[in-house]
Protein backbone atom coordinates (compact mmCIF):
# COMPACT_ATOMS: atom_id res chain seq x y z
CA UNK A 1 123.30 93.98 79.97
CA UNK A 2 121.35 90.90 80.13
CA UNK A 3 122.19 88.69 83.12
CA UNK A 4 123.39 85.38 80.82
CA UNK A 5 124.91 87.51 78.19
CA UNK A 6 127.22 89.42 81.08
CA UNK A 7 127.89 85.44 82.98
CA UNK A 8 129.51 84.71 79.32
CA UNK A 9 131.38 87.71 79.38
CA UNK A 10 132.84 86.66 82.61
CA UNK A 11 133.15 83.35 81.41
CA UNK A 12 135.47 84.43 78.63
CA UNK A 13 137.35 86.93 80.53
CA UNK A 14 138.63 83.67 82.99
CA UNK A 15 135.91 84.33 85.62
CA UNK A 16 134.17 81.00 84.74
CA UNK A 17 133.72 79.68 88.51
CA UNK A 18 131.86 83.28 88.80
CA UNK A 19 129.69 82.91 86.81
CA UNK A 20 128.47 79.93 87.27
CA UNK A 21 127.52 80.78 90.94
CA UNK A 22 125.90 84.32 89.25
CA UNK A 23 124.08 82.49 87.08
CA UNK A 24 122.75 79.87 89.96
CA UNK A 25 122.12 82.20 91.94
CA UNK A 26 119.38 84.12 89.19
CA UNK A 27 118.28 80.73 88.32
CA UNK A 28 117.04 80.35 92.50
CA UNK A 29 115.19 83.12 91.71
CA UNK A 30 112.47 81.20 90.17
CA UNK A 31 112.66 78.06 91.22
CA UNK A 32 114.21 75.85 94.60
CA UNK A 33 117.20 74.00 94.48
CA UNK A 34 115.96 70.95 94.27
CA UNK A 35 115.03 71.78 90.33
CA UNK A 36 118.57 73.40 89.72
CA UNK A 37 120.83 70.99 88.13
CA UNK A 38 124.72 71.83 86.86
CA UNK A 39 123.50 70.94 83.38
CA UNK A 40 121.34 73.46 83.08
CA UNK A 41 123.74 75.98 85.05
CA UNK A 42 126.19 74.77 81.95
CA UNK A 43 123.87 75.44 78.88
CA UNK A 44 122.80 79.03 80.57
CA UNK A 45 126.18 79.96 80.38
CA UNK A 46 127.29 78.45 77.38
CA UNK A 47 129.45 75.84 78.28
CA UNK A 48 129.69 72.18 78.49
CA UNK A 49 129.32 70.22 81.56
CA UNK A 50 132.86 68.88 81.68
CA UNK A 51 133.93 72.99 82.09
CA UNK A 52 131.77 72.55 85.24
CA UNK A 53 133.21 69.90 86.97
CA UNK A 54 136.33 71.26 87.35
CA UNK A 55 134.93 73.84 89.81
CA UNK A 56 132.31 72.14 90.94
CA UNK A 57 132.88 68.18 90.77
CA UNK A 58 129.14 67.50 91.84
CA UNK A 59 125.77 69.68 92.73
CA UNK A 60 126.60 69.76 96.69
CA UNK A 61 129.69 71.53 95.92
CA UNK A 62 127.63 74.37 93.70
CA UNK A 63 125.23 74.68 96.24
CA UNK A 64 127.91 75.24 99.14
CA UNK A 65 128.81 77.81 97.33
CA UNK A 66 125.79 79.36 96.53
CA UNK A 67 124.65 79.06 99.95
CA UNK A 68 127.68 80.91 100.60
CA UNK A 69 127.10 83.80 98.70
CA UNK A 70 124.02 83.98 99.94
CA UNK A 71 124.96 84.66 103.24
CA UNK A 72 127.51 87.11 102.06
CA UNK A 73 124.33 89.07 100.78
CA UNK A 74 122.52 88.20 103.58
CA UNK A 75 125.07 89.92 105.55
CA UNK A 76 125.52 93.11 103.64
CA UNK A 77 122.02 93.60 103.23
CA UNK A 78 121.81 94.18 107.33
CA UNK A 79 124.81 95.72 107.32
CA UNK A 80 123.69 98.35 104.81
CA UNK A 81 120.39 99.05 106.91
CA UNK A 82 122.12 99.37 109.94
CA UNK A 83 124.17 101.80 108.52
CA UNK A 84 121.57 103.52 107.01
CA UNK A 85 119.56 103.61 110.51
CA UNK A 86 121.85 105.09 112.19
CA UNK A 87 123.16 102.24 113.97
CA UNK A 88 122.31 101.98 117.44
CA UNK A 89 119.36 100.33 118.43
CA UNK A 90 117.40 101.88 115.44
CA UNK A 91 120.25 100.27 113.48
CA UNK A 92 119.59 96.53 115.32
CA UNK A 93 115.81 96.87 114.27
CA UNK A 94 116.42 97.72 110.98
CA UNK A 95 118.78 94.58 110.53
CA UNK A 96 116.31 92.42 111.72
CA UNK A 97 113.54 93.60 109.15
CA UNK A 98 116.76 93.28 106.56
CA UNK A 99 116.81 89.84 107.46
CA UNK A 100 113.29 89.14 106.97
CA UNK A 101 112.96 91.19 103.88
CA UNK A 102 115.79 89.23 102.45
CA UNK A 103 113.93 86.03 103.33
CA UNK A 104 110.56 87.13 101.30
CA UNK A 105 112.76 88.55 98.59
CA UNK A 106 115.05 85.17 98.13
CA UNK A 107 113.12 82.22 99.04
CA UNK A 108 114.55 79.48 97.53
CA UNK A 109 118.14 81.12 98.49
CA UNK A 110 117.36 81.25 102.11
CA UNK A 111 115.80 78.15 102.29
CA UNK A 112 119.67 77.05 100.97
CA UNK A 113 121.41 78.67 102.75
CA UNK A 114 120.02 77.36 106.09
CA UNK A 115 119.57 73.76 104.94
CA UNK A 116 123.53 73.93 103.66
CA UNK A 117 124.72 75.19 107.10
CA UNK A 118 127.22 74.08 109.42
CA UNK A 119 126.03 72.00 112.14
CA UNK A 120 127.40 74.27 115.51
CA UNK A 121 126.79 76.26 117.91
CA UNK A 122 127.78 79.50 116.30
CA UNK A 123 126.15 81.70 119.60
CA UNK A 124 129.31 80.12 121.09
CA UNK A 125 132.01 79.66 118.08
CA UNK A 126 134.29 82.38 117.60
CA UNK A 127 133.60 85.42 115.59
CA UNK A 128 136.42 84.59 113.04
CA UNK A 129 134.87 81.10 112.59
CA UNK A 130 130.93 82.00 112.15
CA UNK A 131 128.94 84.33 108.44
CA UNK A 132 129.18 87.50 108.38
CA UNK A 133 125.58 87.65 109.10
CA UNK A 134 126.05 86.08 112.23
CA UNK A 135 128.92 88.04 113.37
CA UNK A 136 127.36 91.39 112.71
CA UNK A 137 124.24 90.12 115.03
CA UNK A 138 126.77 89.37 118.21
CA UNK A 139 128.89 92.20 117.94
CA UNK A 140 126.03 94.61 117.47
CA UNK A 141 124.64 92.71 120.49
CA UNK A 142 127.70 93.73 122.38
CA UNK A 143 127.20 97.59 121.50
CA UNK A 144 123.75 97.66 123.26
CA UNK A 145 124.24 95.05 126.16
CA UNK A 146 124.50 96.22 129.56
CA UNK A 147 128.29 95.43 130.44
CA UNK A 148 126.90 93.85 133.91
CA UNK A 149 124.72 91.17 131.51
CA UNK A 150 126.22 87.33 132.45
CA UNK A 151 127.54 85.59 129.45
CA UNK A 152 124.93 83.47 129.93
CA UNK A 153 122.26 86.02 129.37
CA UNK A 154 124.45 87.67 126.26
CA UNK A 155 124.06 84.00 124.80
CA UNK A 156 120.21 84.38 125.61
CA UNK A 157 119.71 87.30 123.90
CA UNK A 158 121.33 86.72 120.94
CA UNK A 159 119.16 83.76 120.58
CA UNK A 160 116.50 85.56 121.42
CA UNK A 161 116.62 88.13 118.52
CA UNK A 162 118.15 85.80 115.90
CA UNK A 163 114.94 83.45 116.54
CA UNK A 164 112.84 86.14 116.72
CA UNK A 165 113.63 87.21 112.89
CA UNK A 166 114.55 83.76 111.68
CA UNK A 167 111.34 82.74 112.67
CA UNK A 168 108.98 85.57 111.29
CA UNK A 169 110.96 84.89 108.30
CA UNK A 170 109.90 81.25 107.75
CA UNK A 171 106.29 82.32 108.70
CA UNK A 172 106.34 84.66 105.50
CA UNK A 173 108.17 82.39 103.17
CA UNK A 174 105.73 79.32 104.75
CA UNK A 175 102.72 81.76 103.78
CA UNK A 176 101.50 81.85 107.58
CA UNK A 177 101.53 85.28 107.87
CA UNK A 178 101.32 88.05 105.20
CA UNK A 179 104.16 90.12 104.52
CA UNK A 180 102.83 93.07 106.67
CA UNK A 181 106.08 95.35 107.15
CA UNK A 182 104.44 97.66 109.06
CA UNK A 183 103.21 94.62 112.23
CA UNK A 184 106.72 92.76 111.60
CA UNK A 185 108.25 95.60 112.53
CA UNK A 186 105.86 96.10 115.51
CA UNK A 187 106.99 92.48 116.30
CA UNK A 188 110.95 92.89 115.99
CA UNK A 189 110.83 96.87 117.97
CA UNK A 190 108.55 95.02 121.01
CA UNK A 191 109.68 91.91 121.13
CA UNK A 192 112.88 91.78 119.71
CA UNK A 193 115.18 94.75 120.57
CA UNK A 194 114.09 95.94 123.65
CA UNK A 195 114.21 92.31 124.99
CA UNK A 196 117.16 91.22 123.31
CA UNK A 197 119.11 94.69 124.61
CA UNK A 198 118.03 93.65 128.20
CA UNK A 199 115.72 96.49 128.86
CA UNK A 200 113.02 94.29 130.72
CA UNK A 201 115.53 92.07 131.70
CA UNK A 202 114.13 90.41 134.99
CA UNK A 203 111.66 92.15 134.54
């Protein structure tokens, strides 16, 4: 079923706040945020823009959302390659390509989601308070520390890895660097997991 054509079904069934973010989030598919307006969001779906406002009462508060949901997605994309790696330390590398695949894959979503987020320090909030996608990072993190690690260095290399794929992500999406799978993931397994387990730490 087409994508508009099943937002109106959801519209009509009660689902209207639904389908509005659906239907933003397919419309960030092919173009930024900055060119997405509720209006247009409105006369996809079908209704008018008073309908809306009662969800959303201005274009921040769609975008929240949408950010939102994106990094819901963000988080059950990793979470579904960890899984199928194995988990482990396999499992850790293959979240962190997730996370940059995801990036190439939804540009104009990522770029959202990150310029929409909470200004903390989520390597230090609790896990109840931060995404998904940043809870899956520490407590995978925890699974392949070294229990003698300081807190200080646990802090360190969560930093380390998160920066380490947030950053080849914004390469790709800023057209630095190709989207070479195959070196990325040279990049994330040398760089990022062993490091960011501690297995040269000090070294």
């Amino acid at each position: 079923m087409p994508a508009t054509r099943r937002n109106r079904d959801s519209y009509h069934h009660g689902d209207l706040r639904g389908a509005l973010i659906d239907t933003g989030l397919r419309l960030l598919e092919s173009r930024t945020a900055d060119n997405l307006g509720l209006r247009e969001v409105a006369r996809e779906i079908g209704v008018s823009a008073t309908a809306i406002y009662r969800h959303f009462p201005d274009k921040g508060a769609l975008m929240s959302a949408l950010a939102r949901e994106g990094l819901e997605r963000l988080a059950s994309a990793q979470r579904a390659a960890t899984h199928a790696a194995g988990g482990g330390e396999a499992g850790f590398l293959a979240s962190g390509m997730a996370y940059v695949r995801f990036a190439a894959e939804n540009p104009a979503l990522f770029r959202l989601v990150f310029s929409s987020a909470q200004t903390c320090d989520v390597l230090d909030a609790s896990l109840d308070s931060v995404s998904a996608a940043m809870r899956g990072l520490r407590q995978d993190l925890e699974g392949l520390l070294p229990e003698s690690l300081s807190a200080a260095d646990r802090k360190a290399a969560a930093l380390h890895a998160w920066s380490l794929a947030h950053g080849l992500a914004q390469l790709v999406l800023d057209r630095q660097i190709a989207a070479d799978w195959r070196l990325i993931e040279r990049v994330l397994a040398r760089s990022g997991t062993s490091r960011a387990t501690g297995a040269d730490q000090r070294a």
